[in-house]
C-alpha atoms as a PDB file:
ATOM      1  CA  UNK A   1     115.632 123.236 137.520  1.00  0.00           C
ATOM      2  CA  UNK A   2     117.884 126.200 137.060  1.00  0.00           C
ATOM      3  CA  UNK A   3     121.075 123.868 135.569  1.00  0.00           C
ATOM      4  CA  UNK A   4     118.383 121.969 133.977  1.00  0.00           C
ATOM      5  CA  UNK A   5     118.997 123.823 130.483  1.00  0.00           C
ATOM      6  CA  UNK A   6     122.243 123.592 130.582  1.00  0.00           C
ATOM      7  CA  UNK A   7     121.870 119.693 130.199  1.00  0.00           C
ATOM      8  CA  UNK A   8     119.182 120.126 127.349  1.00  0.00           C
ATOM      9  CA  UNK A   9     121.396 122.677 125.325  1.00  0.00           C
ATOM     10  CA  UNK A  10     124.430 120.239 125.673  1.00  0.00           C
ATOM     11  CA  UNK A  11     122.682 117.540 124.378  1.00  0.00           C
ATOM     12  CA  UNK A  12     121.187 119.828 121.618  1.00  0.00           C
ATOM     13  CA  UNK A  13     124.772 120.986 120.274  1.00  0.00           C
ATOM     14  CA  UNK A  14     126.089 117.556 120.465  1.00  0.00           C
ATOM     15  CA  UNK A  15     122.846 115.996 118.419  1.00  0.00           C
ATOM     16  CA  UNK A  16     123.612 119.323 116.229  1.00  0.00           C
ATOM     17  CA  UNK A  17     127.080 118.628 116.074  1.00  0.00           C
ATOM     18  CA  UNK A  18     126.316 115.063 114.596  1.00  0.00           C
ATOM     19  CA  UNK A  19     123.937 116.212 111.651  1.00  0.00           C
ATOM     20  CA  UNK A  20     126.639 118.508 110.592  1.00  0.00           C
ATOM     21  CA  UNK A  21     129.005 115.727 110.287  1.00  0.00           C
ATOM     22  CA  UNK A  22     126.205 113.273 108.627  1.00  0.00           C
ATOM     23  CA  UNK A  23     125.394 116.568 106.477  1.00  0.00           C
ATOM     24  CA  UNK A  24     129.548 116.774 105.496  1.00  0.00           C
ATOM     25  CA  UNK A  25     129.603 113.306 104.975  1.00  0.00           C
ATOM     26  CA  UNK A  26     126.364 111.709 103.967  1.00  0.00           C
ATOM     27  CA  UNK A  27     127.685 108.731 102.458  1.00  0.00           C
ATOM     28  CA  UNK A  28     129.979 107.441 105.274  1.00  0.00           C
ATOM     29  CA  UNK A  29     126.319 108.359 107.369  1.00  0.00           C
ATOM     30  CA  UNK A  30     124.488 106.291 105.060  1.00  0.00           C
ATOM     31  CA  UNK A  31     126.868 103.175 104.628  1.00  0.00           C
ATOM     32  CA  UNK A  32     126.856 103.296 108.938  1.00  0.00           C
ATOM     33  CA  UNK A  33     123.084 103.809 108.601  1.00  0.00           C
ATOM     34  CA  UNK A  34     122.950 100.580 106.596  1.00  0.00           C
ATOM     35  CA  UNK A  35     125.357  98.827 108.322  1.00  0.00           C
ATOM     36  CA  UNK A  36     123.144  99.328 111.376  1.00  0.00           C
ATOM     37  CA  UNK A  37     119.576  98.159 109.589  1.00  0.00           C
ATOM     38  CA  UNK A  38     121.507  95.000 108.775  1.00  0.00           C
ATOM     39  CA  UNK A  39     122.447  94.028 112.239  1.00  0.00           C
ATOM     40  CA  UNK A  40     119.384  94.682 113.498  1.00  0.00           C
ATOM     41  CA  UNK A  41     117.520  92.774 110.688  1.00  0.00           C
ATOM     42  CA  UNK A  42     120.012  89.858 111.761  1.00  0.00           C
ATOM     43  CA  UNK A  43     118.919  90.360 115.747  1.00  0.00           C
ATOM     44  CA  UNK A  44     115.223  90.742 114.706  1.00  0.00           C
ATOM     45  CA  UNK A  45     115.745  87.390 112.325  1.00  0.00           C
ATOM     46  CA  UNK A  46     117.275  85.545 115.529  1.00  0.00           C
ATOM     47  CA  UNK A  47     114.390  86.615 117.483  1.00  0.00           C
ATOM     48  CA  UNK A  48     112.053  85.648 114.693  1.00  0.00           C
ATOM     49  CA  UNK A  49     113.760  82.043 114.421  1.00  0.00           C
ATOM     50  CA  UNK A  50     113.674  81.304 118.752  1.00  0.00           C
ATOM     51  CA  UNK A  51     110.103  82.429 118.220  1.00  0.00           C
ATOM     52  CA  UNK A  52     109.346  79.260 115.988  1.00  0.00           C
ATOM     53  CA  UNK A  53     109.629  77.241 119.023  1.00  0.00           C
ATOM     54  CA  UNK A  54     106.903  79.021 121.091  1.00  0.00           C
ATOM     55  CA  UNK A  55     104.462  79.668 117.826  1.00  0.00           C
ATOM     56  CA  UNK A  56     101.246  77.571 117.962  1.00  0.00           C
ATOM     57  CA  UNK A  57     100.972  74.968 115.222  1.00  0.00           C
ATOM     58  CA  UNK A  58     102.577  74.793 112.307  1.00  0.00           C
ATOM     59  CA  UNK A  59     101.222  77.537 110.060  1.00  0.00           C
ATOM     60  CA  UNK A  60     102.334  79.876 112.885  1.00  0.00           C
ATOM     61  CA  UNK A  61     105.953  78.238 113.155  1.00  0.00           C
ATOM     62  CA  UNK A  62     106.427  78.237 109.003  1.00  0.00           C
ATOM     63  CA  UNK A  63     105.785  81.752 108.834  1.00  0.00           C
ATOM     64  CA  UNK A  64     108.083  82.783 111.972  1.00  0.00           C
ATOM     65  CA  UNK A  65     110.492  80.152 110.888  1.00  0.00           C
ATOM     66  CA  UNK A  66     110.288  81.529 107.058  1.00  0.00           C
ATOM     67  CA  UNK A  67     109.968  85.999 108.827  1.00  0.00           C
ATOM     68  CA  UNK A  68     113.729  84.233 110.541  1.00  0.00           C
ATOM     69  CA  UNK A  69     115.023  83.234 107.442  1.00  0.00           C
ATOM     70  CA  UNK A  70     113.998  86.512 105.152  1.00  0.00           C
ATOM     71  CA  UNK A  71     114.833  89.004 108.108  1.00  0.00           C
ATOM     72  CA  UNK A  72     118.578  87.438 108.389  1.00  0.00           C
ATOM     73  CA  UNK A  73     119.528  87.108 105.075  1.00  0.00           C
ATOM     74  CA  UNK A  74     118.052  90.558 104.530  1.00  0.00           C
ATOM     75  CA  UNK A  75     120.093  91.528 106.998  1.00  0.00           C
ATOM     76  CA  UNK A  76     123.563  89.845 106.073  1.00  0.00           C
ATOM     77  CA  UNK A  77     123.673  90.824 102.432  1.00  0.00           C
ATOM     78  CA  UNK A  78     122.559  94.546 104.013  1.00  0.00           C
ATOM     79  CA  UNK A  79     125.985  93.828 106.089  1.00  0.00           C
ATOM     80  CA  UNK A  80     128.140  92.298 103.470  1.00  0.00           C
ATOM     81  CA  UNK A  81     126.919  94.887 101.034  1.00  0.00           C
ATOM     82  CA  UNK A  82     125.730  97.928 102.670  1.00  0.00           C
ATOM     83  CA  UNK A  83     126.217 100.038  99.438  1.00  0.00           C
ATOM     84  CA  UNK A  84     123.558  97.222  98.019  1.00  0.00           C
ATOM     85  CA  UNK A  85     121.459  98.242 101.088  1.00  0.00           C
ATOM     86  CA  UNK A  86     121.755 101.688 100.530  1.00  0.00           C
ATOM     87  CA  UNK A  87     120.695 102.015  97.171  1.00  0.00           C
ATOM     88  CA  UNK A  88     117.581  99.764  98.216  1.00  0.00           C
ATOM     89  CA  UNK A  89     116.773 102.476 100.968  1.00  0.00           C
ATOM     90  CA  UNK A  90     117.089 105.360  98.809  1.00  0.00           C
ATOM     91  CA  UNK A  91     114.624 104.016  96.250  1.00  0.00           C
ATOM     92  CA  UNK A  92     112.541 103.075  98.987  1.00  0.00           C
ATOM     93  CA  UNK A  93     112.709 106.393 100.479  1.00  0.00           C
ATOM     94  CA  UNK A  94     111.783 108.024  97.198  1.00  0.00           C
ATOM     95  CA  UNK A  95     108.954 105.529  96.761  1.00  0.00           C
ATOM     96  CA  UNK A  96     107.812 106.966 100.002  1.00  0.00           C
ATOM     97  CA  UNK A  97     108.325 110.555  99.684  1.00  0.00           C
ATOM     98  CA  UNK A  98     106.196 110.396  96.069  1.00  0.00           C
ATOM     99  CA  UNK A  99     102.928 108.528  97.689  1.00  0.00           C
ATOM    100  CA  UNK A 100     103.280 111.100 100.638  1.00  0.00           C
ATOM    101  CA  UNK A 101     103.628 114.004  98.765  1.00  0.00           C
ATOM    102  CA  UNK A 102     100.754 112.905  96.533  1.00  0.00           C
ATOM    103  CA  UNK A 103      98.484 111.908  99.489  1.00  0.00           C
ATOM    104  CA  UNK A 104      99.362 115.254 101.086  1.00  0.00           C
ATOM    105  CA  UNK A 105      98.330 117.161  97.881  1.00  0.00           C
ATOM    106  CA  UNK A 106      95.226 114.952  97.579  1.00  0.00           C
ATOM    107  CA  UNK A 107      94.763 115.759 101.161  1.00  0.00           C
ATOM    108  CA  UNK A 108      94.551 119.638 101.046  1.00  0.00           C
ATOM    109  CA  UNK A 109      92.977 119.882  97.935  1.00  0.00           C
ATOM    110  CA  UNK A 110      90.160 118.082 100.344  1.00  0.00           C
ATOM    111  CA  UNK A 111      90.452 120.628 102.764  1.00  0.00           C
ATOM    112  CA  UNK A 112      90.099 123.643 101.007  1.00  0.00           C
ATOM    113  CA  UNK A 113      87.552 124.933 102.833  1.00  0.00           C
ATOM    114  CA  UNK A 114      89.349 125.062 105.661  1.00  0.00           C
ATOM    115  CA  UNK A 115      91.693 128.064 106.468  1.00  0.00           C
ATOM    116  CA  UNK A 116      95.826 127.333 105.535  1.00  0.00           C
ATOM    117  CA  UNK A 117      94.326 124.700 103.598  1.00  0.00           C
ATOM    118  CA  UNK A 118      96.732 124.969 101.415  1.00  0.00           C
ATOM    119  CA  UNK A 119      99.950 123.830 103.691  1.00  0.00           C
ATOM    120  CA  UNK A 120      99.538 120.326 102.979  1.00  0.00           C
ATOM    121  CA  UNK A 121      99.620 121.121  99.561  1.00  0.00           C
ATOM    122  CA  UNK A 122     102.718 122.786  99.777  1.00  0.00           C
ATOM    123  CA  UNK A 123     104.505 120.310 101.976  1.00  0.00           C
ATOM    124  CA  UNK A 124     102.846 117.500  99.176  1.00  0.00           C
ATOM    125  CA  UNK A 125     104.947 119.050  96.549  1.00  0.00           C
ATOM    126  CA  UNK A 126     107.767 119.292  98.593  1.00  0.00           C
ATOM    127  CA  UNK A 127     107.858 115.795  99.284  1.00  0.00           C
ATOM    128  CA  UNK A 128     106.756 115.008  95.774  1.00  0.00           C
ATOM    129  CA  UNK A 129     109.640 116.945  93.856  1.00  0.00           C
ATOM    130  CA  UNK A 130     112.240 115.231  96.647  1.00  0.00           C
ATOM    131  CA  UNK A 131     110.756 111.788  95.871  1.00  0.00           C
ATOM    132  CA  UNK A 132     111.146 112.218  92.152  1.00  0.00           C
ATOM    133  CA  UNK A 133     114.692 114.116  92.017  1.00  0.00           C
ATOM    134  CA  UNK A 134     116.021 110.867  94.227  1.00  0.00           C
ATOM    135  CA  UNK A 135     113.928 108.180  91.599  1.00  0.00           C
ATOM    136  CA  UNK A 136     115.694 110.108  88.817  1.00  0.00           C
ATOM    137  CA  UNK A 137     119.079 110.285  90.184  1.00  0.00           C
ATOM    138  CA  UNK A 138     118.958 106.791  91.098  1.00  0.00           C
ATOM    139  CA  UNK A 139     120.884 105.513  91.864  1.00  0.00           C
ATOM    140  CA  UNK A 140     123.727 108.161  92.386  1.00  0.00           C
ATOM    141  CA  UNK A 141     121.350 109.819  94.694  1.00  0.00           C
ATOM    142  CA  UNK A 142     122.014 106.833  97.157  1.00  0.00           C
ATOM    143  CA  UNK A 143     125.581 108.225  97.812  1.00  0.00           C
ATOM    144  CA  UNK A 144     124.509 111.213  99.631  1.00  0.00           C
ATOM    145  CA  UNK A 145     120.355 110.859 100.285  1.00  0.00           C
ATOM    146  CA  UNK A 146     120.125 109.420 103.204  1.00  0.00           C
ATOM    147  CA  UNK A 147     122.837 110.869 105.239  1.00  0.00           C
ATOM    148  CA  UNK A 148     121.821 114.148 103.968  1.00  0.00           C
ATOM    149  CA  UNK A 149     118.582 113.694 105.117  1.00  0.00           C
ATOM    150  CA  UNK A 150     119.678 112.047 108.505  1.00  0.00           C
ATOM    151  CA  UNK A 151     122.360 115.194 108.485  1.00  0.00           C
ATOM    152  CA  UNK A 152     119.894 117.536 108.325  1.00  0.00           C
ATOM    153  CA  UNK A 153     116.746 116.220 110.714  1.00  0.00           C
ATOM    154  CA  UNK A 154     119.513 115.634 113.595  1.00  0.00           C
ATOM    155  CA  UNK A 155     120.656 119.070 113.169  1.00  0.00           C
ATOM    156  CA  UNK A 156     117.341 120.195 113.025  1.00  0.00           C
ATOM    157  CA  UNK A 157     116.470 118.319 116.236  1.00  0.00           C
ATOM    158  CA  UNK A 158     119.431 119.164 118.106  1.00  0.00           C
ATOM    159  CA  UNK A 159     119.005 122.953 117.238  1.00  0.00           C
ATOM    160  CA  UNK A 160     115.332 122.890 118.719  1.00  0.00           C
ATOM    161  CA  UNK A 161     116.279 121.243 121.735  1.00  0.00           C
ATOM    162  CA  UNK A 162     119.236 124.315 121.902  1.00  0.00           C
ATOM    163  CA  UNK A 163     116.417 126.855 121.509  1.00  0.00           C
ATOM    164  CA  UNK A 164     114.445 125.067 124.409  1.00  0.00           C
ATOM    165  CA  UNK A 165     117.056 125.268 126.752  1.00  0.00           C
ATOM    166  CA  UNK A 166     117.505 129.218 125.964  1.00  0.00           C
ATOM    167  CA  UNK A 167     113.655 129.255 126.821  1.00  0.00           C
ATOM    168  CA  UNK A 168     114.077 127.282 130.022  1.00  0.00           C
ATOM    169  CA  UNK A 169     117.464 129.279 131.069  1.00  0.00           C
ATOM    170  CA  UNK A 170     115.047 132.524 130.166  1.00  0.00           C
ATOM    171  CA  UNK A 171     112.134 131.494 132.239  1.00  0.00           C
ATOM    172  CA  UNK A 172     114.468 129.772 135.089  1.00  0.00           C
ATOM    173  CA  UNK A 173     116.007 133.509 135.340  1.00  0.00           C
ATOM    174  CA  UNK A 174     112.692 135.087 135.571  1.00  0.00           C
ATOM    175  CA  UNK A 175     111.627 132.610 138.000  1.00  0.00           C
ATOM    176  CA  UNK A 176     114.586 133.310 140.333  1.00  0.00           C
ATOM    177  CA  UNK A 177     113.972 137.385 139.763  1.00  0.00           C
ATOM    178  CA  UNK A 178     110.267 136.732 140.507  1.00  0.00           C
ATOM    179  CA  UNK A 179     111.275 135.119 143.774  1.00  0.00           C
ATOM    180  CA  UNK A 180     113.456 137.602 145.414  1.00  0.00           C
END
């Protein structure tokens, strides 16, 4: 248990270490991030397409046989063209971060009885004024969104796990004091 942290914080400063190179260079990130949603579209559209021959009937083996087809296409234009793929992403992801950030504000305007009530609001607008700074950039903002954004919750990650494993060296040195 003592070495325990040691292990944690390692693995924290490397994760950290890797958001701080996504965060330096977020499109290389996001062109690998691509690359990588392609090749597993292509696995998940091979999977998809040996499924057809255990689906029951034929409605079930069109529409695995047809999920086969969509999933690896998807997925070789995403590798032939992962700049295409990123630029799909980012628009996606600001879709996404404009309906959260509005349900969130709809959400703690509901709540408003309720003490820090107004959190979700604030996290809603967040989310909202990210979602529609990336729909108006579009689709320059693909070039650095989503390795920025990659960047920065894999530092954030990595930096937690670096204070747990201070907290765990802390209480493993207590613990040792405590037993003499």
């Amino acid at each position: 248990m003592a070495t325990t942290w040691r292990y944690l914080a390692a693995v924290g400063l490397l994760i950290s270490l890797l958001g701080v190179v996504a965060i330096v260079a977020p499109l290389v990130t996001g062109l690998a991030l691509s690359a990588l949603l392609g090749a597993l579209l292509v696995v998940s559209g091979v999977s998809h397409g040996v499924h057809v021959f255990s689906a029951r009937g034929w409605i079930g083996a069109l529409s695995q046989g047809l999920l086969a087809l969509l999933y690896v296409v998807g997925g070789i234009v995403t590798l032939v063209n992962p700049v295409l793929g990123l630029t799909t992403l980012t628009l996606v992801l600001a879709v996404v971060f404009v309906f959260n950030g509005v349900l969130e504000i709809f959400m703690g305007l509901r709540l408003r009885s309720r003490p820090n009530w107004w959190w979700p609001i604030a996290s809603g607008v967040l989310a909202l004024a990210v979602g529609v700074l990336l729909w108006i950039g579009w689709p320059s903002t693909a070039e650095w969104a989503i390795g920025l954004l990659f960047g920065v919750n894999l530092l954030s990650s990595g930096l937690s796990m670096v204070f747990l494993a201070l907290n765990g060296r802390r209480a493993a040195r207590d613990g040792s004091a405590i037993g003499t």
